[in-house]
C-alpha atoms as a PDB file:
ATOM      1  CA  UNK A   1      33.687 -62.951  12.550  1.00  0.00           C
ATOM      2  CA  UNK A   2      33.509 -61.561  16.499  1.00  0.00           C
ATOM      3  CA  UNK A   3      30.925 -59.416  15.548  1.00  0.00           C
ATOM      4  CA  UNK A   4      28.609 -61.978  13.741  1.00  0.00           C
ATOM      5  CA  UNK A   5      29.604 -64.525  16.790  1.00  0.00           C
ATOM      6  CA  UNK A   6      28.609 -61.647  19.286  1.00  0.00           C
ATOM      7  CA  UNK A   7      25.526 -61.222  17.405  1.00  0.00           C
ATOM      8  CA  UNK A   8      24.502 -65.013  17.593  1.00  0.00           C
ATOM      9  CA  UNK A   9      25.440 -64.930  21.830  1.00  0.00           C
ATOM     10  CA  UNK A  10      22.950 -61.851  21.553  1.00  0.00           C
ATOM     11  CA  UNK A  11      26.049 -59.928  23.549  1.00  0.00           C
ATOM     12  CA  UNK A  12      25.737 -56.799  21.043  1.00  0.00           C
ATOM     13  CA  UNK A  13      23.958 -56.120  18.233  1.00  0.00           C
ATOM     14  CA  UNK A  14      24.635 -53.010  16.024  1.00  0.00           C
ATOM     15  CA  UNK A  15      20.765 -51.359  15.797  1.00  0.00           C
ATOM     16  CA  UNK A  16      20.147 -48.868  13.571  1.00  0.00           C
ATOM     17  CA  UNK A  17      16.370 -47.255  13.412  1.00  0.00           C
ATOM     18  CA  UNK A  18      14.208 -48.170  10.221  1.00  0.00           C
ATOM     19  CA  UNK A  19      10.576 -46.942   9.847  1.00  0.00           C
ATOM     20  CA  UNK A  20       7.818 -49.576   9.630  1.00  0.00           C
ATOM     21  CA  UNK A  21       5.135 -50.004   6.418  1.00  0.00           C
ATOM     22  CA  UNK A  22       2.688 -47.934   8.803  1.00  0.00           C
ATOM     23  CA  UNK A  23       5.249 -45.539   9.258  1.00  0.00           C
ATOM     24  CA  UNK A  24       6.110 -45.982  12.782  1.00  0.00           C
ATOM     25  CA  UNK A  25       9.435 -46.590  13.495  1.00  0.00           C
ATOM     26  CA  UNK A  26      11.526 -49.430  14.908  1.00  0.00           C
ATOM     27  CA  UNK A  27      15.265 -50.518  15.811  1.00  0.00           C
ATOM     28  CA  UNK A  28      16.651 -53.449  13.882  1.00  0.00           C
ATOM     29  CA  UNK A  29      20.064 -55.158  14.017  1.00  0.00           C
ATOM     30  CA  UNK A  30      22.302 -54.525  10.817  1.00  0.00           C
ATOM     31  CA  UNK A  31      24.598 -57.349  10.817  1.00  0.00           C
ATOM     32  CA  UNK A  32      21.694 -60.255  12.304  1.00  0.00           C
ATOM     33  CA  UNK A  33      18.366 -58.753  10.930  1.00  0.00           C
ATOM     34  CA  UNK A  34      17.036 -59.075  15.040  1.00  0.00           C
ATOM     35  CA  UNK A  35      14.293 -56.662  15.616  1.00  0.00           C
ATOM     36  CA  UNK A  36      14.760 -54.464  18.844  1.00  0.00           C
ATOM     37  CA  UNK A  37      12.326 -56.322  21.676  1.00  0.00           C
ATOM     38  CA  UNK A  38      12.995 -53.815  24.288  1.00  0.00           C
ATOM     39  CA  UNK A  39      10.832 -51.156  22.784  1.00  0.00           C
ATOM     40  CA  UNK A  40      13.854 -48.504  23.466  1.00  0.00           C
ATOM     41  CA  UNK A  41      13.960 -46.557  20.024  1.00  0.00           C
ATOM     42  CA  UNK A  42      10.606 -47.147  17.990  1.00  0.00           C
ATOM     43  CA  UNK A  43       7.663 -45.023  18.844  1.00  0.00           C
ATOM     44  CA  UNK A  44       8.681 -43.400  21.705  1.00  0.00           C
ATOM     45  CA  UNK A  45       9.765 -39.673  22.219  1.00  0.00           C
ATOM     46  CA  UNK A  46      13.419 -40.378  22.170  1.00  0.00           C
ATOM     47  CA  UNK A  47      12.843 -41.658  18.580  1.00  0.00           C
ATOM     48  CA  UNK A  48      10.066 -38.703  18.011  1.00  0.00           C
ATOM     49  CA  UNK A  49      12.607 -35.714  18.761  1.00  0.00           C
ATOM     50  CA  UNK A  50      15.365 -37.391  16.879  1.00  0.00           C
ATOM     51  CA  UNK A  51      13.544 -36.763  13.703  1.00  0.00           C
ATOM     52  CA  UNK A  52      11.517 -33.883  14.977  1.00  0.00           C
ATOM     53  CA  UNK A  53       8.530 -35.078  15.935  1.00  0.00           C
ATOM     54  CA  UNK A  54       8.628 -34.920  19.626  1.00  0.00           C
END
């Protein structure tokens, strides 16, 4: 119940990365649903050498 109330503040979320219909990828939330607005985790080349593409 913390963790869903932390959620809700926006305090912490528990992201997990998920890849897109166009096949980019993107972090979303797996208790809320929230998609990831900071843009720290979908395209970019932390995301690209964790699945060795970078």
């Amino acid at each position: 119940m913390l963790k869903a109330l932390l959620c809700k503040l926006n305090i912490k979320h528990d992201w997990h990365i998920e890849p897109a219909d166009d096949g980019t990828l993107y972090t979303r939330c797996k208790r809320c649903g929230k998609d990831d607005e900071s843009g720290a985790g979908g395209t970019s080349t932390v995301g690209g050498a964790w699945i060795g593409m970078g």
